[in-house]
C-alpha atoms as a PDB file:
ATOM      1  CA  UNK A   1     -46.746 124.018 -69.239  1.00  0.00           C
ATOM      2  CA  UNK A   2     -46.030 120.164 -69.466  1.00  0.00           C
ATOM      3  CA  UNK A   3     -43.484 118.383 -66.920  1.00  0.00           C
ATOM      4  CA  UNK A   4     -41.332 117.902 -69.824  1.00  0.00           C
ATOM      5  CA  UNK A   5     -41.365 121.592 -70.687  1.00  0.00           C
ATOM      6  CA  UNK A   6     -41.199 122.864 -67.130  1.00  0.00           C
ATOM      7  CA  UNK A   7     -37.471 120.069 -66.990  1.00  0.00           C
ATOM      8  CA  UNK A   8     -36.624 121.514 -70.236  1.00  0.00           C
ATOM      9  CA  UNK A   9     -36.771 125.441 -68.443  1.00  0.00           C
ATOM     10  CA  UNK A  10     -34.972 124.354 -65.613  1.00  0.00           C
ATOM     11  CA  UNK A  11     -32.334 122.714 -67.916  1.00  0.00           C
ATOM     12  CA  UNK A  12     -31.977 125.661 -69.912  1.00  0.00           C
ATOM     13  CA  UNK A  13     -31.180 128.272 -67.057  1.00  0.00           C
ATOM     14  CA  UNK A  14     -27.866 126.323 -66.638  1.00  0.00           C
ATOM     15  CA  UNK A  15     -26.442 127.168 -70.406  1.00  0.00           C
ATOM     16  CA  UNK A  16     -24.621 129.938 -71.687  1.00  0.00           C
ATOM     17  CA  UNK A  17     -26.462 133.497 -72.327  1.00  0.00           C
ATOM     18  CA  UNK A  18     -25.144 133.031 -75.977  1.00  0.00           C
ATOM     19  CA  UNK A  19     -26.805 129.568 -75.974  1.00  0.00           C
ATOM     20  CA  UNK A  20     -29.649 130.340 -74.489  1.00  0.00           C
ATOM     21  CA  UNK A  21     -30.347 133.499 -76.870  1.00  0.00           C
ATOM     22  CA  UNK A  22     -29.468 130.957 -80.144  1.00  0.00           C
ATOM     23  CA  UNK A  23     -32.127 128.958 -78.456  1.00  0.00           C
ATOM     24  CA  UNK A  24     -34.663 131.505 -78.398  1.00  0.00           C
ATOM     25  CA  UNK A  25     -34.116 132.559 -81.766  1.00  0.00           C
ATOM     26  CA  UNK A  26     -34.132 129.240 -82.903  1.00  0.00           C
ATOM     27  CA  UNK A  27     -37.719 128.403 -81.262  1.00  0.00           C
ATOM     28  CA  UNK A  28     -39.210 131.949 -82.130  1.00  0.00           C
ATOM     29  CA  UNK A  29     -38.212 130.793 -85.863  1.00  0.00           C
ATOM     30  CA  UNK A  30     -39.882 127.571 -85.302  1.00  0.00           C
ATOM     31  CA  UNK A  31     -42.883 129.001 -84.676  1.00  0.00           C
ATOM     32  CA  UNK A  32     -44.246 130.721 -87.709  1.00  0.00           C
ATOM     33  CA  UNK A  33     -41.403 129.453 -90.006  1.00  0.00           C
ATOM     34  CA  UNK A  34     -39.868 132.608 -89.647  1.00  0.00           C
ATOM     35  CA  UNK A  35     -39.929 136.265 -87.934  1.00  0.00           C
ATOM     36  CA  UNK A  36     -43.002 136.559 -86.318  1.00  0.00           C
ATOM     37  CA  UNK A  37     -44.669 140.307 -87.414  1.00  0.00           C
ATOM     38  CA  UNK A  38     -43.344 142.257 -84.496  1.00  0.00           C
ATOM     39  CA  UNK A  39     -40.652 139.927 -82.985  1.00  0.00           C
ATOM     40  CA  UNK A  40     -38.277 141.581 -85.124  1.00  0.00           C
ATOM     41  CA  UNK A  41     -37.213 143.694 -82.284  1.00  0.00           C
ATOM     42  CA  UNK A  42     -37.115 140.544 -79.477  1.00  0.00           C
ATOM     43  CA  UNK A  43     -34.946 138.434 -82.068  1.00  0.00           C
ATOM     44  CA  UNK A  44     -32.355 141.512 -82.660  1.00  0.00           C
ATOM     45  CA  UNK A  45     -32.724 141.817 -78.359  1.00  0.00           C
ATOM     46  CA  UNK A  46     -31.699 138.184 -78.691  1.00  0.00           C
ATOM     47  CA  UNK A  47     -29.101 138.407 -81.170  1.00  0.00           C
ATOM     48  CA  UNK A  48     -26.943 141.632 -79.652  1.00  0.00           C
ATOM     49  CA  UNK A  49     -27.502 139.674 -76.113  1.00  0.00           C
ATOM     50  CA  UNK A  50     -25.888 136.586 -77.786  1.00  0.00           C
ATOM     51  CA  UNK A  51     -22.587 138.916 -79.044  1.00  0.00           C
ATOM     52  CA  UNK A  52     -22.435 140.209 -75.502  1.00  0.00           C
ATOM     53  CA  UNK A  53     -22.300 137.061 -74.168  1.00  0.00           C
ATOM     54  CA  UNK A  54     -19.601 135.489 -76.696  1.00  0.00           C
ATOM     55  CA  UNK A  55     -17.173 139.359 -75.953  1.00  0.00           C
ATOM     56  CA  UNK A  56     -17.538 138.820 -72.293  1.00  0.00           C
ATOM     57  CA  UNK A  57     -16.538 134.994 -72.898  1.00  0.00           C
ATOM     58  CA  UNK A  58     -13.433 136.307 -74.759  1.00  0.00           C
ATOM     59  CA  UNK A  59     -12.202 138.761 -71.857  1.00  0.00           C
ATOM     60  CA  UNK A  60     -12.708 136.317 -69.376  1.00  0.00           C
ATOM     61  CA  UNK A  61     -10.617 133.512 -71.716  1.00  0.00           C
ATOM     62  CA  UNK A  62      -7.696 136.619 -72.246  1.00  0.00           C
ATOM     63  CA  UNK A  63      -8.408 135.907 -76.062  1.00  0.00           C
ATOM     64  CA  UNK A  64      -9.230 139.867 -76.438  1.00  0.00           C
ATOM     65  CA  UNK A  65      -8.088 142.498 -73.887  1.00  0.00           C
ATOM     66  CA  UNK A  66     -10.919 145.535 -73.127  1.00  0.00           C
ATOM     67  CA  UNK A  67     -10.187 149.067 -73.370  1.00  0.00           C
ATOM     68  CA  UNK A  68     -11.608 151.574 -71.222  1.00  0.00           C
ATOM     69  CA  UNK A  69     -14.682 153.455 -72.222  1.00  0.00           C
ATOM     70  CA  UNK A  70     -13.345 156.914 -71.586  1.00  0.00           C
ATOM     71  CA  UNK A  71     -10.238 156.498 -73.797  1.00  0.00           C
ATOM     72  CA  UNK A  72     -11.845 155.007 -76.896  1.00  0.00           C
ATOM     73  CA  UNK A  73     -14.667 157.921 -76.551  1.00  0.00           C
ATOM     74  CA  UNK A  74     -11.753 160.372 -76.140  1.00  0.00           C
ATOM     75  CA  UNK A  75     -10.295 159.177 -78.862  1.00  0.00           C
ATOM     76  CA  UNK A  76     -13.434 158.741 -81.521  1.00  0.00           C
ATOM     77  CA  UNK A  77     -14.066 162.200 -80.454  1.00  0.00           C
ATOM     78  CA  UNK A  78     -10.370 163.696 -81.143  1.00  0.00           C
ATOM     79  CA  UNK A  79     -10.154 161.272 -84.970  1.00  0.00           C
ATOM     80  CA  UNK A  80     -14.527 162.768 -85.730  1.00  0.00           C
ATOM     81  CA  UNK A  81     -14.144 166.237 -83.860  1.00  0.00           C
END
């Protein structure tokens, strides 16, 4: 790895998960052009990581409120049961 690249990783650690994953899709792409054969499954890791990161961001802000596990199950069970 090059200085620059090894700056550029340290850089990196200090963003967002949600940026970070963008920025791993966005480099995978860059590779080939686009989906590597196979990476289908690392870019999908990347992209559900990315929405996990952007929920948590909204609970922390208060924009969205969470609901407990246990009561939405209980209650996907009682409306599909």
């Amino acid at each position: 790895m090059t200085d620059r690249a090894a700056r550029l990783q340290e850089e990196l650690r200090s963003l967002a998960p949600a940026d970070r994953a963008a920025l791993a899709h966005f480099l995978i792409d860059s590779l080939t052009g686009e989906n590597p054969v196979g990476d289908d499954e690392v870019l999908e890791d990347a992209a559900w990581e990315a929405e996990l990161a952007r929920r948590a961001q909204q609970i922390r802000e208060g924009t969205v409120v969470g609901r407990p596990a246990d009561k939405v199950l209980a209650e996907m069970r009682a409306k599909y049961s």
